[in-house]
N, C-alpha and C. Protein backbone atom coordinates (compact mmCIF):
# COMPACT_ATOMS: atom_id res chain seq x y z
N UNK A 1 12.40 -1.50 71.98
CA UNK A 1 13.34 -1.03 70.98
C UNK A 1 12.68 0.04 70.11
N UNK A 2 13.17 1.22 69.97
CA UNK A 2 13.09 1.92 68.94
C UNK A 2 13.26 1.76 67.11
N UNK A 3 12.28 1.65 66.78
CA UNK A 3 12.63 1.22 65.39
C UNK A 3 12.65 2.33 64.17
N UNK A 4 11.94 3.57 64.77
CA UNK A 4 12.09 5.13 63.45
C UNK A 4 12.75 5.99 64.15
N UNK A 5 13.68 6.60 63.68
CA UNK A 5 14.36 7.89 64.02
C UNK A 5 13.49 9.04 63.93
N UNK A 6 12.31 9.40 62.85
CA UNK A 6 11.42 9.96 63.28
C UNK A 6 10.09 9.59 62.54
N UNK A 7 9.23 10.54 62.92
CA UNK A 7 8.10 10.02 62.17
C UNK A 7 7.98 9.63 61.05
N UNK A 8 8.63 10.56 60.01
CA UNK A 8 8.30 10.68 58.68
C UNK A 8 9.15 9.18 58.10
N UNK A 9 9.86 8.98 58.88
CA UNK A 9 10.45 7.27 58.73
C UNK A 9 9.03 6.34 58.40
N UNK A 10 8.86 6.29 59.66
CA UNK A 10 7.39 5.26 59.76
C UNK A 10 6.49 5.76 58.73
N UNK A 11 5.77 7.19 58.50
CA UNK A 11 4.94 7.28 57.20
C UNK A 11 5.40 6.79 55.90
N UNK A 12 6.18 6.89 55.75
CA UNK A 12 7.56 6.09 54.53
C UNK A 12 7.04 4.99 54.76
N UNK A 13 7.72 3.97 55.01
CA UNK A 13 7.30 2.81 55.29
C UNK A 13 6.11 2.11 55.64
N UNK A 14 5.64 2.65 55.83
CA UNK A 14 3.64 2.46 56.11
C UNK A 14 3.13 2.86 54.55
N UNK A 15 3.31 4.01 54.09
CA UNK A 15 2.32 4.28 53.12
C UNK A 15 3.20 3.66 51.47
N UNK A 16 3.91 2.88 51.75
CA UNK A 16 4.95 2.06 50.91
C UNK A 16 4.08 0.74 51.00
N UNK A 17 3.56 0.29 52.46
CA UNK A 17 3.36 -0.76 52.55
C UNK A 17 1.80 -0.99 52.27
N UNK A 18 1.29 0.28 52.36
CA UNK A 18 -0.52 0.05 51.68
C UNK A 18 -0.62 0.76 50.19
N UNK A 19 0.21 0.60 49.50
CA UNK A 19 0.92 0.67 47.99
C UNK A 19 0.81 -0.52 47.54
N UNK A 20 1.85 -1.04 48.24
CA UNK A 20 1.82 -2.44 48.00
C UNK A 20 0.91 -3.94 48.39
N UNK A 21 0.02 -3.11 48.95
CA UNK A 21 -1.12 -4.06 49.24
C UNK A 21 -2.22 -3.35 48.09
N UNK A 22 -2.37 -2.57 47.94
CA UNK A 22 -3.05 -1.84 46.78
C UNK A 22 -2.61 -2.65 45.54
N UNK A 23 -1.45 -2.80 45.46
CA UNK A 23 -0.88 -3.38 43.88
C UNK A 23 -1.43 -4.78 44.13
N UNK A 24 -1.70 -5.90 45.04
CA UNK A 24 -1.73 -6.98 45.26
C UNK A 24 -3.45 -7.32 45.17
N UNK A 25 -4.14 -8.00 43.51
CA UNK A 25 -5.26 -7.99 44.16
C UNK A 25 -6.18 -8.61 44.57
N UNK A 26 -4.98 -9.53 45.79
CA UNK A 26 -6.14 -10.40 46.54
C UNK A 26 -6.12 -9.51 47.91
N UNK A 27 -5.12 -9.30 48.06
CA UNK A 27 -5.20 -7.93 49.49
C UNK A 27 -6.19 -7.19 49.56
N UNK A 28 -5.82 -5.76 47.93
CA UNK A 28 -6.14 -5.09 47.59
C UNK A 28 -7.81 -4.82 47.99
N UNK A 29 -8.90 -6.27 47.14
CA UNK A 29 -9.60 -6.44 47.51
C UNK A 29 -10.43 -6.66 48.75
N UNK A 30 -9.62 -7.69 49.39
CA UNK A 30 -9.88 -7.88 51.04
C UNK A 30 -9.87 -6.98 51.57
N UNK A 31 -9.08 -6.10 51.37
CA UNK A 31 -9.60 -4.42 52.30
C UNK A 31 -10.26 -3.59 51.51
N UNK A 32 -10.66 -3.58 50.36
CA UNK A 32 -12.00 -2.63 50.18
C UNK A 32 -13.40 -3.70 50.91
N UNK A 33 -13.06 -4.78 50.81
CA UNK A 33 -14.56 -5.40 51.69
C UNK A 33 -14.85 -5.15 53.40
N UNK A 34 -13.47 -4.25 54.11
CA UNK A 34 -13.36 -3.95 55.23
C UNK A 34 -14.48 -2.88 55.35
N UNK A 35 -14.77 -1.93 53.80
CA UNK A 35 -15.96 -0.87 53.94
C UNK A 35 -15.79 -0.07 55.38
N UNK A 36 -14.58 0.57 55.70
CA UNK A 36 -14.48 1.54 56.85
C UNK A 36 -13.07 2.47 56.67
N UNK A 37 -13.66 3.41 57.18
CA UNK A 37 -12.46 4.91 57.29
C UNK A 37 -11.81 4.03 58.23
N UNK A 38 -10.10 3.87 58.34
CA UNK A 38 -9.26 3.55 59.92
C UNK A 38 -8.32 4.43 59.69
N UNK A 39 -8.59 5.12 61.26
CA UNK A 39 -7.09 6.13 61.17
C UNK A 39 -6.10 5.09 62.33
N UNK A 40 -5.18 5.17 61.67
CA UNK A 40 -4.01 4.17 62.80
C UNK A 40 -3.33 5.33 63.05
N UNK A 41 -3.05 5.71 64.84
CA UNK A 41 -2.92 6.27 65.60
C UNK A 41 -1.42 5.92 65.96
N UNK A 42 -0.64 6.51 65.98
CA UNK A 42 0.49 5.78 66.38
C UNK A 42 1.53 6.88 66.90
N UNK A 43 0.44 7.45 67.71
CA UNK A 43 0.97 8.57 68.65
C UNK A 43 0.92 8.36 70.15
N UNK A 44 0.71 6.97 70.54
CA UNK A 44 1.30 6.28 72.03
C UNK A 44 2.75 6.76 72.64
N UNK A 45 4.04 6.58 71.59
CA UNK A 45 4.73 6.36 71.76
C UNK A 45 6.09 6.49 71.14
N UNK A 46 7.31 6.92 71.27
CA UNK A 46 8.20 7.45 70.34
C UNK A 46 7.92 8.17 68.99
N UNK A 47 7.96 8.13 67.96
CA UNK A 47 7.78 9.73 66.91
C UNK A 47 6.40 9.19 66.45
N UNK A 48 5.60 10.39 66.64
CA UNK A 48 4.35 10.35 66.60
C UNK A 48 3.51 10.47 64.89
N UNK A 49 2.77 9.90 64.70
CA UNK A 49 2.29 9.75 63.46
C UNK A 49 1.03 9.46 63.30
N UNK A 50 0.27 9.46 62.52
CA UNK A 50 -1.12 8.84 62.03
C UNK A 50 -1.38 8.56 60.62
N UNK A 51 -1.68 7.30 60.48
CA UNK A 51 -2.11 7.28 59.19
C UNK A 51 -3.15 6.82 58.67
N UNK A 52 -4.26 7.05 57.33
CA UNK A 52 -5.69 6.57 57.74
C UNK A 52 -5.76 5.55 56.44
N UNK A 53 -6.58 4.60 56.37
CA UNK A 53 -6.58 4.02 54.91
C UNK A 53 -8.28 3.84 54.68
N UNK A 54 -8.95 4.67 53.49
CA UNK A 54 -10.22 4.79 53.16
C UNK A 54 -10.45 3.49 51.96
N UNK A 55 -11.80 2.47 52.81
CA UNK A 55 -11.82 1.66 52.03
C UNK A 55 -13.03 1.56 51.92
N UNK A 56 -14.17 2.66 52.09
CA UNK A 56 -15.90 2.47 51.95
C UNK A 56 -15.97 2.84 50.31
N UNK A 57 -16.99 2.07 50.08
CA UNK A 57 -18.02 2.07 48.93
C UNK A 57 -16.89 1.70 47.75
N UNK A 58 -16.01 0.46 47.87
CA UNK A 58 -14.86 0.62 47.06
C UNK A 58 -13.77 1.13 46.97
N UNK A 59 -13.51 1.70 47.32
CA UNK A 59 -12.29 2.52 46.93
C UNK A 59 -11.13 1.91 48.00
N UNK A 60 -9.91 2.02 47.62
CA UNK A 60 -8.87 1.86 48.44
C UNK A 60 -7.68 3.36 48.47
N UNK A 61 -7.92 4.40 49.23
CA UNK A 61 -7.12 5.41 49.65
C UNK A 61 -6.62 5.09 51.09
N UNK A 62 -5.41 5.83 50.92
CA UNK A 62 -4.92 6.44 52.33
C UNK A 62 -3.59 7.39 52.32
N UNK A 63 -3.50 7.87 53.36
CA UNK A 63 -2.88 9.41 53.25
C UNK A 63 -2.24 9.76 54.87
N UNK A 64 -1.23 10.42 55.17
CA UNK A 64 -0.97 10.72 56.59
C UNK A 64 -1.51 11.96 57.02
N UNK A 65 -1.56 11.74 58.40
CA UNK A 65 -2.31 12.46 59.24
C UNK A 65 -3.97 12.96 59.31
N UNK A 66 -4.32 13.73 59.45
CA UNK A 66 -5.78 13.51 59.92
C UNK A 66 -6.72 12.93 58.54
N UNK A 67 -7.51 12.34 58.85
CA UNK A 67 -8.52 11.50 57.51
C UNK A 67 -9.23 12.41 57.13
N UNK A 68 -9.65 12.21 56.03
CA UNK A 68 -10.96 13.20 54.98
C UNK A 68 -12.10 13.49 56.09
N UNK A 69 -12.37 12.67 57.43
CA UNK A 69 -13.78 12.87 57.65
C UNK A 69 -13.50 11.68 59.20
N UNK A 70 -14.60 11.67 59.25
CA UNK A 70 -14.42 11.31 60.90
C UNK A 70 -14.67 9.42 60.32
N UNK A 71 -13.37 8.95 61.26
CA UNK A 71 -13.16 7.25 60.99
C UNK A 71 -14.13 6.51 61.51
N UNK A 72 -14.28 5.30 61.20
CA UNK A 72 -15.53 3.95 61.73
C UNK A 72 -14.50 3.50 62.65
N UNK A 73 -13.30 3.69 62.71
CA UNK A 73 -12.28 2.85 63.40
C UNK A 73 -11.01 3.46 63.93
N UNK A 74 -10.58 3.59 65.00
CA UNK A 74 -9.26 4.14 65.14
C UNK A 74 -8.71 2.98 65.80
N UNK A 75 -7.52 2.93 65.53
CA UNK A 75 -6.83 1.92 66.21
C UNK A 75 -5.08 2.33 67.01
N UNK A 76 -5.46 2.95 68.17
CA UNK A 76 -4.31 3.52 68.64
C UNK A 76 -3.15 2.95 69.13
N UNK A 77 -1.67 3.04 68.73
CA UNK A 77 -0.98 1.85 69.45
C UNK A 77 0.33 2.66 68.68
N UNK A 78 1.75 2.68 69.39
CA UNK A 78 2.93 2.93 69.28
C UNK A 78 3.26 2.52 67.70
N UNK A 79 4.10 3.28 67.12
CA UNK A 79 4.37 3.01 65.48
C UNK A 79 5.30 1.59 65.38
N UNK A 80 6.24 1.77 67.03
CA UNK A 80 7.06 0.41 66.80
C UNK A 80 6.38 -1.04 67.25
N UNK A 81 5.26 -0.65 67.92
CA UNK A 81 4.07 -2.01 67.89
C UNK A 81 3.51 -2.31 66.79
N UNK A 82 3.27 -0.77 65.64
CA UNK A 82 2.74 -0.99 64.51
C UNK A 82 3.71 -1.85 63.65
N UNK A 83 5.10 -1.57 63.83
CA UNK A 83 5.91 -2.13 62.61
C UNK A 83 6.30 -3.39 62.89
N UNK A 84 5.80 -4.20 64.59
CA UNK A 84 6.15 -5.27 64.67
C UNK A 84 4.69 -5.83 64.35
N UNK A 85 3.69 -5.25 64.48
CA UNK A 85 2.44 -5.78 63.92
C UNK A 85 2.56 -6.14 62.49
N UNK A 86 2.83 -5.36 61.32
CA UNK A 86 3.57 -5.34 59.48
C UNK A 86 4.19 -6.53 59.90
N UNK A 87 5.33 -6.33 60.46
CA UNK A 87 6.24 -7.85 60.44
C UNK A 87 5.19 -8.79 60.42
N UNK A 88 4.04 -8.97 61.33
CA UNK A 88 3.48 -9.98 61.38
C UNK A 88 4.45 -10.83 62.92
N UNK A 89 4.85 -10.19 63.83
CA UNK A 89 5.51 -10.22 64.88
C UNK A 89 5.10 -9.87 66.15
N UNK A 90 3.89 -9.09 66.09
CA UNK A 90 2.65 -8.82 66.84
C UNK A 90 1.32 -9.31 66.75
N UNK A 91 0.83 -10.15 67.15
CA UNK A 91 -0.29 -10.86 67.17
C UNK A 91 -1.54 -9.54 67.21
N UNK A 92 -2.46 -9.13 66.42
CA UNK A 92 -3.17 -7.85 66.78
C UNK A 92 -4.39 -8.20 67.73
N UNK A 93 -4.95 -9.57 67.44
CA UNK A 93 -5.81 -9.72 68.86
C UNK A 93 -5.25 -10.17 70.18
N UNK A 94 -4.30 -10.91 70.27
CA UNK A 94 -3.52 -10.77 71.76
C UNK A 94 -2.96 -9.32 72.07
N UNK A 95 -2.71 -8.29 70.83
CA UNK A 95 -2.25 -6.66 71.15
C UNK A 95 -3.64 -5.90 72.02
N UNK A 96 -4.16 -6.41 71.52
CA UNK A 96 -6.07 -6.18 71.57
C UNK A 96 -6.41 -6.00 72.92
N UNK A 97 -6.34 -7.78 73.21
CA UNK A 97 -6.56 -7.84 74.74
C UNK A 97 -4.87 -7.63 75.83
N UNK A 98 -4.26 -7.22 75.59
CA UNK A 98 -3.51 -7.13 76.37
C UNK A 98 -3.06 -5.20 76.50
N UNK A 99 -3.88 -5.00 75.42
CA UNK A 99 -3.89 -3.22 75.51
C UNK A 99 -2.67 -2.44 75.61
N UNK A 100 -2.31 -3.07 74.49
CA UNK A 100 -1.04 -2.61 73.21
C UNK A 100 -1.91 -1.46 72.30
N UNK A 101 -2.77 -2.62 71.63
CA UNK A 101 -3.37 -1.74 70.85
C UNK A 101 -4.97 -1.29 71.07
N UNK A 102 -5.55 -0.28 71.20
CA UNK A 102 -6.64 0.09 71.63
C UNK A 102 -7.37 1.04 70.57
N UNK A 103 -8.86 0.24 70.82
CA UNK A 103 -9.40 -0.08 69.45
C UNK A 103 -10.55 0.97 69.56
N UNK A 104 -10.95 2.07 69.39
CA UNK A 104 -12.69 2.80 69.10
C UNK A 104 -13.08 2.49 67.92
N UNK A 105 -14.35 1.66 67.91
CA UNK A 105 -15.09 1.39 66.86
C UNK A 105 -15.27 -0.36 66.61
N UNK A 106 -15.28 -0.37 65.36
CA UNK A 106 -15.35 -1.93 65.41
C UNK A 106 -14.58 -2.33 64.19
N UNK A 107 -13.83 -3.66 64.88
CA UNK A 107 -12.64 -4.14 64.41
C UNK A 107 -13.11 -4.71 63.68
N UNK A 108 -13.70 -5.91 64.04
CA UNK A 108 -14.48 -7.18 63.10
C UNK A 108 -14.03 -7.32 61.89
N UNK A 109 -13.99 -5.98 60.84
CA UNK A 109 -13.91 -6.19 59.42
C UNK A 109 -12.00 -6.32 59.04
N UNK A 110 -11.60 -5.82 59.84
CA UNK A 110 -10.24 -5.44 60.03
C UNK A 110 -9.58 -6.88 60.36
N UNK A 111 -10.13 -7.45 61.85
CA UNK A 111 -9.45 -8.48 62.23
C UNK A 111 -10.00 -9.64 61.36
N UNK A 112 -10.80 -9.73 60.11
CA UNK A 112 -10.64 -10.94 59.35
C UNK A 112 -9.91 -10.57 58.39
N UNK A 113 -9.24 -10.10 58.31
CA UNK A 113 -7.78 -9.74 57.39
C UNK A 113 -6.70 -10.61 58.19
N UNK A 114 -6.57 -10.78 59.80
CA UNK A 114 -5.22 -11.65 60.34
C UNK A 114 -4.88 -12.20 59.90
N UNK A 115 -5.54 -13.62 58.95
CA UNK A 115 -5.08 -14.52 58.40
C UNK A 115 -4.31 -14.53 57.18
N UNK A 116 -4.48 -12.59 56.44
CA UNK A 116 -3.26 -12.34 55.20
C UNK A 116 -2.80 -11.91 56.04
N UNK A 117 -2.04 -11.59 57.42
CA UNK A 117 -0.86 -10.85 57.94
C UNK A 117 0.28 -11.52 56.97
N UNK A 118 0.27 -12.71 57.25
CA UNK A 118 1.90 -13.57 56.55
C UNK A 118 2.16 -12.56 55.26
N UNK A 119 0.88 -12.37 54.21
CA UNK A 119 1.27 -11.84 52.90
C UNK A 119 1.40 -10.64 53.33
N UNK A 120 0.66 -9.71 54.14
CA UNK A 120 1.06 -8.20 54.50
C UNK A 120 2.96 -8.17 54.57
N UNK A 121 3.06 -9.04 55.56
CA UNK A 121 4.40 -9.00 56.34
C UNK A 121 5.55 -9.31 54.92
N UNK A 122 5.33 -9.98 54.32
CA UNK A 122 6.34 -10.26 53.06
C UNK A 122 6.34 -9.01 52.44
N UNK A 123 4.96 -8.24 52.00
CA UNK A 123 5.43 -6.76 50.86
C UNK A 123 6.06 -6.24 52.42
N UNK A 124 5.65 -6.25 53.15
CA UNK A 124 6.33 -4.74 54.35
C UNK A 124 7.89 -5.30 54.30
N UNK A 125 8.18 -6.25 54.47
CA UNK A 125 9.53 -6.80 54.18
C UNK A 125 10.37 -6.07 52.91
N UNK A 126 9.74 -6.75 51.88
CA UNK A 126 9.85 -6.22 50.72
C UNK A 126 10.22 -4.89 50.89
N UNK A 127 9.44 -3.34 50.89
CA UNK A 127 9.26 -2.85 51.31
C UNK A 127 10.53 -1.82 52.04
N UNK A 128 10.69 -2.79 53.07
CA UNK A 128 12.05 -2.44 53.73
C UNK A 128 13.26 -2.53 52.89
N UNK A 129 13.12 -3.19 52.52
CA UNK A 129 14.66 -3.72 52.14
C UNK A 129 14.68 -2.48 50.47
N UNK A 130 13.76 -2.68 50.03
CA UNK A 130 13.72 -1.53 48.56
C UNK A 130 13.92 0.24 49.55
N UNK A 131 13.69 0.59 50.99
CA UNK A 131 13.83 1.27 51.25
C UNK A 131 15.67 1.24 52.06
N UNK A 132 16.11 0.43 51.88
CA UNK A 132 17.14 0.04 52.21
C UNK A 132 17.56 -0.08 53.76
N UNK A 133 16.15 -0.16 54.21
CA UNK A 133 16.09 -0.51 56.01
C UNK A 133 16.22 -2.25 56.63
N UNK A 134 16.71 -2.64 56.07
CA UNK A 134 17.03 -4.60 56.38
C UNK A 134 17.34 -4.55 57.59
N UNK A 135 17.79 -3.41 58.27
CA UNK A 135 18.44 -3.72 60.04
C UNK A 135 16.44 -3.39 60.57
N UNK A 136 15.92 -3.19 59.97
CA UNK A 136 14.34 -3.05 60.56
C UNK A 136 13.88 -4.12 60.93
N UNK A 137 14.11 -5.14 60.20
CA UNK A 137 12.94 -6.45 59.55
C UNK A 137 13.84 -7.43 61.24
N UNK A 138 12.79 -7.31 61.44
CA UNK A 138 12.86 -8.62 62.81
C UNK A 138 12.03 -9.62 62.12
N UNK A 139 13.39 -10.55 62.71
CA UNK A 139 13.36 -11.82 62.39
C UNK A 139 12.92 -12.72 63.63
């Protein structure tokens, strides 16, 4: 299923949704301890996009399309795998090994975040619905 009409849909909604993990600060935190550039690649497949989120030496940025500087991590995979991943509707290590999503660099710091997907998936929810996209949110 197609879930953005075009890209700038999905950057909307992505950079809405690491806003709102920014505002949150038990998230917030948990990904500045990730300490890595990730550009998420999400030019596999239907409207093409990238977006990077900078979380070394503290800081929590991110911005679309190419990153400040060369990433610790890319994580390449279709935007509508990405938005069923947000849902929390995509498992990212079964995406992993089943090569959905394909990973240069090292995940490690990234994939001990899985266990806030549930809270990711509620602001991306959130999220949606303040963007007035509710036909998005798979249930």
């Amino acid at each position: 299923m197609m879930y953005w009409k075009d890209s700038q849909e999905a950057v909307t909604a992505i950079s809405k949704l690491f806003e709102g993990v920014a505002n949150d600060p038990e998230l917030g935190e948990s990904m500045k301890k990730v300490n890595q550039l990730i550009l998420f690649d999400y030019t596999e497949s239907g409207p093409g996009c990238a977006i990077w989120v900078d979380t070394r030496n503290g800081k929590y940025e991110f911005g679309a399309g190419a990153p400040p500087s060369a990433p610790d991590l890319i994580m390449s995979l279709s935007a509508d795998d990405a938005h069923l991943s947000w849902l929390n509707k995509l498992n990212p290590v079964m995406a992993i090994t089943r090569k959905k999503i394909r990973v240069k660099g090292s995940a490690t710091g990234l994939l001990k975040l899985a266990p806030k997907l549930k809270k990711v998936a509620v602001i991306y929810e959130q999220v949606l619905k303040e963007l007035g996209w509710e036909d998005k949110i798979v249930k």
